[in-house]
N, C-alpha and C. Protein backbone atom coordinates (compact mmCIF):
# COMPACT_ATOMS: atom_id res chain seq x y z
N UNK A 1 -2.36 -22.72 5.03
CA UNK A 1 -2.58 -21.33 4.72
C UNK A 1 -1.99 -20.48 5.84
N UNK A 2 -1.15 -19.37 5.88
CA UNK A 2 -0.62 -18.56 6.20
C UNK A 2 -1.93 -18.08 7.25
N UNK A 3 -1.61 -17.88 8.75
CA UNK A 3 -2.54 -17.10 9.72
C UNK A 3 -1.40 -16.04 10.20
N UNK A 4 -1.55 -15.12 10.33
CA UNK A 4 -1.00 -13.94 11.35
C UNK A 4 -1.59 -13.82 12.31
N UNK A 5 -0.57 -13.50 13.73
CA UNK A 5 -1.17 -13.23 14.87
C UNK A 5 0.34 -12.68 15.44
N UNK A 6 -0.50 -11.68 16.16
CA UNK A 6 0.72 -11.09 17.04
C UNK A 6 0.19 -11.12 18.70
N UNK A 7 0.77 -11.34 19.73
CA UNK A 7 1.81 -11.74 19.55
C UNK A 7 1.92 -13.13 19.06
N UNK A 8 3.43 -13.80 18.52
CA UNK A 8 3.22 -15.08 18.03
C UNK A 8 4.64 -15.69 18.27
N UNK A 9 5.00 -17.24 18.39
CA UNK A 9 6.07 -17.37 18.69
C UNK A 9 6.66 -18.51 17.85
N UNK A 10 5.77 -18.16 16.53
CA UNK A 10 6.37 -18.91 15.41
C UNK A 10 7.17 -18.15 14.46
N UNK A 11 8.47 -18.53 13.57
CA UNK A 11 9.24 -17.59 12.53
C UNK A 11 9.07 -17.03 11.27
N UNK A 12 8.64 -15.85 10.84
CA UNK A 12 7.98 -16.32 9.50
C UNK A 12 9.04 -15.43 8.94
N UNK A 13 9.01 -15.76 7.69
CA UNK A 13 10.56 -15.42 6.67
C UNK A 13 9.79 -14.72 5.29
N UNK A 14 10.30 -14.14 5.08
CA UNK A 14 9.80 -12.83 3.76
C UNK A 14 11.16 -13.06 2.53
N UNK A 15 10.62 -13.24 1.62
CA UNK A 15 11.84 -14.00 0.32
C UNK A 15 11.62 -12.86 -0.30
N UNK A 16 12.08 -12.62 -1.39
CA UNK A 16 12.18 -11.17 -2.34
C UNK A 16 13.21 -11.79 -3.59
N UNK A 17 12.34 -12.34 -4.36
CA UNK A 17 13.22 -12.58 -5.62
C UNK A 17 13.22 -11.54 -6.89
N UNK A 18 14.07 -11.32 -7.88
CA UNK A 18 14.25 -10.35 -8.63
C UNK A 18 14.14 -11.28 -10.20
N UNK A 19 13.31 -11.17 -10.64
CA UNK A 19 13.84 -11.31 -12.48
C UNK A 19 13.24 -10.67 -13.74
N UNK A 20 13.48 -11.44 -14.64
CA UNK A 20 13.01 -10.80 -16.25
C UNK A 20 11.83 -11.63 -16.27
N UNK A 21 10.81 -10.52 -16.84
CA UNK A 21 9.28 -11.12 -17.17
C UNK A 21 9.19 -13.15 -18.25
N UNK A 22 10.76 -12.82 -18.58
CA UNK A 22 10.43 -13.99 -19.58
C UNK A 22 11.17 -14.99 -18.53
N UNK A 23 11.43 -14.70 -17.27
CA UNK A 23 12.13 -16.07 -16.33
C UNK A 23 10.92 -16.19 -14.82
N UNK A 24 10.07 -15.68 -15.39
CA UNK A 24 9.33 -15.80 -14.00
C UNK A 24 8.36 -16.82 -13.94
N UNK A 25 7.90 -17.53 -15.21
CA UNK A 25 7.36 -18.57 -14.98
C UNK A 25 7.92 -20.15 -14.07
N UNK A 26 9.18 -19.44 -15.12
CA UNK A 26 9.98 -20.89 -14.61
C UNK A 26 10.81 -20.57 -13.23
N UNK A 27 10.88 -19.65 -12.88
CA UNK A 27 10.69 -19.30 -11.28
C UNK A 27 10.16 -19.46 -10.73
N UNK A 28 8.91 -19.51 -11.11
CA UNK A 28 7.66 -19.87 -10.40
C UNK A 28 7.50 -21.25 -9.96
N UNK A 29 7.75 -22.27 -11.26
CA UNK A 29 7.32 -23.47 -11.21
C UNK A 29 8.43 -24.13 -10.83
N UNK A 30 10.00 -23.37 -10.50
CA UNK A 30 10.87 -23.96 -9.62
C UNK A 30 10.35 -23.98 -8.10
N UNK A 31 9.99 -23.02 -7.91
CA UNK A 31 9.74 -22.81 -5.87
C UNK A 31 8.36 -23.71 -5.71
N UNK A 32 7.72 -23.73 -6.87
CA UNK A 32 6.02 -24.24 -6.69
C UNK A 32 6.67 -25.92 -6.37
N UNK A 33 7.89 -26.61 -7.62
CA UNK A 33 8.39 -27.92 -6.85
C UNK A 33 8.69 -27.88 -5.81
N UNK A 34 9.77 -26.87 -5.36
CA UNK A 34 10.49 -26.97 -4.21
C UNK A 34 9.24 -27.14 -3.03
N UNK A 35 8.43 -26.32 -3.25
CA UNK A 35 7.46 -26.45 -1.97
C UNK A 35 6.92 -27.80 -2.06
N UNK A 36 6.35 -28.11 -2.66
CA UNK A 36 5.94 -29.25 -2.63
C UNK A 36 6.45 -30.40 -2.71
N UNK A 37 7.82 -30.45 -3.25
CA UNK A 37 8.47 -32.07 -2.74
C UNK A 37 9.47 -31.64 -1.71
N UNK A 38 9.73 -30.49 -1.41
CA UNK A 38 11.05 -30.65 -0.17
C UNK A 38 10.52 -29.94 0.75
N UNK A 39 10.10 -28.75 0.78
CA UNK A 39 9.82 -27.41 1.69
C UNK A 39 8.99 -28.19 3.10
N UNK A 40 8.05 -28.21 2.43
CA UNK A 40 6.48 -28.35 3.06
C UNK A 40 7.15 -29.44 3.71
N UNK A 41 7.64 -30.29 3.42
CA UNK A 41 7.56 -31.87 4.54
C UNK A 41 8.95 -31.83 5.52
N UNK A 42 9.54 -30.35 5.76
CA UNK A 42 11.03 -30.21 6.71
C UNK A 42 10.35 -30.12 7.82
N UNK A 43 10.90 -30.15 8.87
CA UNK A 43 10.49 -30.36 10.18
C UNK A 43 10.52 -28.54 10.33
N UNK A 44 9.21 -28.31 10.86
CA UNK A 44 8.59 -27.05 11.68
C UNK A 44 7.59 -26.35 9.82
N UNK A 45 8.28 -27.12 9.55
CA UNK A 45 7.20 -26.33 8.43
C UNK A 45 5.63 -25.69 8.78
N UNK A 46 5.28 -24.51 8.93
CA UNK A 46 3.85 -24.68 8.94
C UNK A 46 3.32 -24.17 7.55
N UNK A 47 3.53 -23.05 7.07
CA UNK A 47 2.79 -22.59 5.27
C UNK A 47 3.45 -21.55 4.76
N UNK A 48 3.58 -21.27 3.54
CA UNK A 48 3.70 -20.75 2.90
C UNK A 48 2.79 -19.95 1.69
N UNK A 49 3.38 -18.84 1.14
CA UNK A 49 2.62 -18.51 0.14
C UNK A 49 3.21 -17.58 -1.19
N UNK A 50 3.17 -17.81 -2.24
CA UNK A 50 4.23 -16.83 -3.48
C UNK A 50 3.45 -16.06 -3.85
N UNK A 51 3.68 -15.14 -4.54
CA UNK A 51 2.67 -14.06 -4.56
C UNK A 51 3.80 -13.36 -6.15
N UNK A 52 3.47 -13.16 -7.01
CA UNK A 52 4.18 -12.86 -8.18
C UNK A 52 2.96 -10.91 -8.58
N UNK A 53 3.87 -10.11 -8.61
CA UNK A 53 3.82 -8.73 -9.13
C UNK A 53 3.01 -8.88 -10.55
N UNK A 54 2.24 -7.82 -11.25
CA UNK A 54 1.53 -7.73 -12.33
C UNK A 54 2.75 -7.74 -13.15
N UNK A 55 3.85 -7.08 -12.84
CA UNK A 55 4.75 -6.80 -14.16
C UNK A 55 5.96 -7.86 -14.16
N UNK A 56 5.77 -8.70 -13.59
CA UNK A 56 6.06 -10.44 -13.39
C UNK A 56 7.91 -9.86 -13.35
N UNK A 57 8.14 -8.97 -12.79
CA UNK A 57 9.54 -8.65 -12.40
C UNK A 57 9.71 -9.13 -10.80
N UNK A 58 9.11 -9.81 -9.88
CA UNK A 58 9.51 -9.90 -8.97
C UNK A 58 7.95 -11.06 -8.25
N UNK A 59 8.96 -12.17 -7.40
CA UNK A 59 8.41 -13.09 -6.66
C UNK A 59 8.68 -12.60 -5.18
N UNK A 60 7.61 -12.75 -4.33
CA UNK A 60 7.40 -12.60 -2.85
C UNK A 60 6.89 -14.11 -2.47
N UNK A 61 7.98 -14.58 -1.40
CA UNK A 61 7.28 -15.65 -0.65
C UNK A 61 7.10 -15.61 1.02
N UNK A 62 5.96 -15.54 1.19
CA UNK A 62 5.91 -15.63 2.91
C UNK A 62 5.79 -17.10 3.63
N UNK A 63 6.27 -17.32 4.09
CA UNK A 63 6.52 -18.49 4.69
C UNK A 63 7.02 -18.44 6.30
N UNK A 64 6.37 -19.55 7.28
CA UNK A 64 6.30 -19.68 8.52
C UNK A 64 6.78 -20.81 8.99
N UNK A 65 7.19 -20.52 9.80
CA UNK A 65 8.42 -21.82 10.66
C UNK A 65 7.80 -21.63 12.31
N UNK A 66 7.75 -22.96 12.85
CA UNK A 66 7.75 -23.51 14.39
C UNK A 66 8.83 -22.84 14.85
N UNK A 67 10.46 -23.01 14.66
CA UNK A 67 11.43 -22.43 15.20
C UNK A 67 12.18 -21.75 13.79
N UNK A 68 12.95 -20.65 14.38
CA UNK A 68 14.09 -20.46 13.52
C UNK A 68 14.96 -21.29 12.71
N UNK A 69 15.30 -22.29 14.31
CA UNK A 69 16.48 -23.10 13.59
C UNK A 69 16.07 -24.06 12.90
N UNK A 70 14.56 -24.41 12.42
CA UNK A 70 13.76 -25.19 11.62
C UNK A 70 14.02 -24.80 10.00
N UNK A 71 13.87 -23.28 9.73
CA UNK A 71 13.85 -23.11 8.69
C UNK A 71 15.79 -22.46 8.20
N UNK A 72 16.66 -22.62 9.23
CA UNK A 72 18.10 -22.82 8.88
C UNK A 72 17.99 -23.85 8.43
N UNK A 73 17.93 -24.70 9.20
CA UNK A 73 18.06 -26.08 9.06
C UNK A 73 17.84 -26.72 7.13
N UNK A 74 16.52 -26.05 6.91
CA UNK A 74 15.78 -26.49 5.68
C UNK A 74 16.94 -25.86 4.76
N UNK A 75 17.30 -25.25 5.07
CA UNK A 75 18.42 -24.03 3.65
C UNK A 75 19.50 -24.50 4.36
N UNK A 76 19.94 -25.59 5.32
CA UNK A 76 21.84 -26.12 4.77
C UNK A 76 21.32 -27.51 4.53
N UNK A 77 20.41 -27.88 3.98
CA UNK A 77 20.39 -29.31 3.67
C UNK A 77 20.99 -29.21 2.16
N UNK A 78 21.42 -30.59 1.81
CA UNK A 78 22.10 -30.41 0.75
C UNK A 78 21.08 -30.31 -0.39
N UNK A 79 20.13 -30.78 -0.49
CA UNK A 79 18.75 -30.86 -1.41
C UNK A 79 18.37 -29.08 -1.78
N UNK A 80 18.48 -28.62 -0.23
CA UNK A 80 18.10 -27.58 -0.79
C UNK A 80 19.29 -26.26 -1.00
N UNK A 81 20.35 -26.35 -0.92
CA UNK A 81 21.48 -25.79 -1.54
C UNK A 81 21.25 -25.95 -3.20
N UNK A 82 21.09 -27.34 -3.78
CA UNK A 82 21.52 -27.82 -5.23
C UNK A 82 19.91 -26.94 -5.48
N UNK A 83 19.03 -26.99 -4.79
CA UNK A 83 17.88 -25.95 -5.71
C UNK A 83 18.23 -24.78 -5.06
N UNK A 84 18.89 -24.23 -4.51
CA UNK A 84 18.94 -22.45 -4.41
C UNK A 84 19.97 -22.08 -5.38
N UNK A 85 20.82 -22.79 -6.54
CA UNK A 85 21.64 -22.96 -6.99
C UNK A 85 20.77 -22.84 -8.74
N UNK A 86 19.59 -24.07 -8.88
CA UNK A 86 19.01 -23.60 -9.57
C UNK A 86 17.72 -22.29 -9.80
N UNK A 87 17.41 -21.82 -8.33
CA UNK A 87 16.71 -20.74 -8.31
C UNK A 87 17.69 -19.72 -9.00
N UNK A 88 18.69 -19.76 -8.02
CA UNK A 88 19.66 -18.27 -8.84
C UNK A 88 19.99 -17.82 -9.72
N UNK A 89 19.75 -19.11 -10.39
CA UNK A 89 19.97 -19.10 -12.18
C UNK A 89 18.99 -18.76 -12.92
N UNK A 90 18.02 -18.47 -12.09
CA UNK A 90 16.72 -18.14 -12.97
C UNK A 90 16.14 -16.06 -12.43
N UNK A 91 17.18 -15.96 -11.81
CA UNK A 91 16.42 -14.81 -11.30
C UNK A 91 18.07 -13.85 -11.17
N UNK A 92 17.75 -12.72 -10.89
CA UNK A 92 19.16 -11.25 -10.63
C UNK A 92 19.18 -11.75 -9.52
N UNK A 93 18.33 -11.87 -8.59
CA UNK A 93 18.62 -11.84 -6.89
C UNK A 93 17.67 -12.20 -6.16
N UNK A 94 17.73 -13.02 -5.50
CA UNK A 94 16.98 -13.65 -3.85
C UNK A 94 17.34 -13.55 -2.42
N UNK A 95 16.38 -13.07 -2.05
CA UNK A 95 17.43 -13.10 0.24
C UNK A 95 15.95 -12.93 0.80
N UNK A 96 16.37 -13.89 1.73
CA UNK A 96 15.18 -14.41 2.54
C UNK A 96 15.68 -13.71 4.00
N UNK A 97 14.76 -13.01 4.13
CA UNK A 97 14.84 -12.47 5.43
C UNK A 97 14.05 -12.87 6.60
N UNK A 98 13.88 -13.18 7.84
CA UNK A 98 13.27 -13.36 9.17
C UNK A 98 13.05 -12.35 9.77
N UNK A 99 12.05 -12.04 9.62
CA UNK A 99 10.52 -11.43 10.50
C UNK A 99 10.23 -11.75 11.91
N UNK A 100 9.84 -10.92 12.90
CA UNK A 100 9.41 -11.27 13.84
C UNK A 100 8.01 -10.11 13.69
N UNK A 101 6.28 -11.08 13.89
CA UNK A 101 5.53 -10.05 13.72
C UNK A 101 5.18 -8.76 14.64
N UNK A 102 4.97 -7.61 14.42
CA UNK A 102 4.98 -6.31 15.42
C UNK A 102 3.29 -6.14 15.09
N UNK A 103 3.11 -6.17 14.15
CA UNK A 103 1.33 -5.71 14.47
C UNK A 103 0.25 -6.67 13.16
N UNK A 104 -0.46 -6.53 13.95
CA UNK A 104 -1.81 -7.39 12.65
C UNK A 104 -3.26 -6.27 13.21
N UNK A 105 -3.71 -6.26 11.69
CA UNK A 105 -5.04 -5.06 11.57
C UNK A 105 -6.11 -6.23 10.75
């Protein structure tokens, strides 16, 4: 489970996927595999979490890494190229951005 703390000197990455209400299931239950047979077991993994909008137009994933180059690392493996390949096909647009945290309330 996802903890916040600032200051902190772990990476956490903010995803922002885009689609049609009738592709978001199977958006869903693409990243829900991915986490669970590839994500979760890469080296620095610590948690993640998806979070899907009422009007099922858009997936948020927060996810936390030990190092940066932990969660590069996880996105040039070839495993996970051939599924960002089938994510894209299911959605307008995805980009995972890196966060560094500035405040927790």
């Amino acid at each position: 489970m996802p903890q916040i703390t600032c200051p902190t000197d772990i990476q956490t990455v903010l995803t922002t996927f885009e689609m049609t209400p009738g592709t978001c299931q199977d958006l869903l239950d693409e990243l829900t595999d991915a986490y669970d047979s590839f994500i979760s077991k890469q080296t620095g993994f610590l948690s993640a979490g998806l979070h899907v909008n009422d009007a099922q137009t858009r997936i948020a994933n927060y996810s936390q890494w030990a190092r940066r180059e932990d969660f590069q690392a996880m996105l040039r493996s070839t495993e996970m190229r051939e599924r960002n390949r089938r994510i894209h096909a299911l959605c307008r647009s995805f980009e995972p951005v890196m966060y560094d945290v500035a405040a927790v309330f």
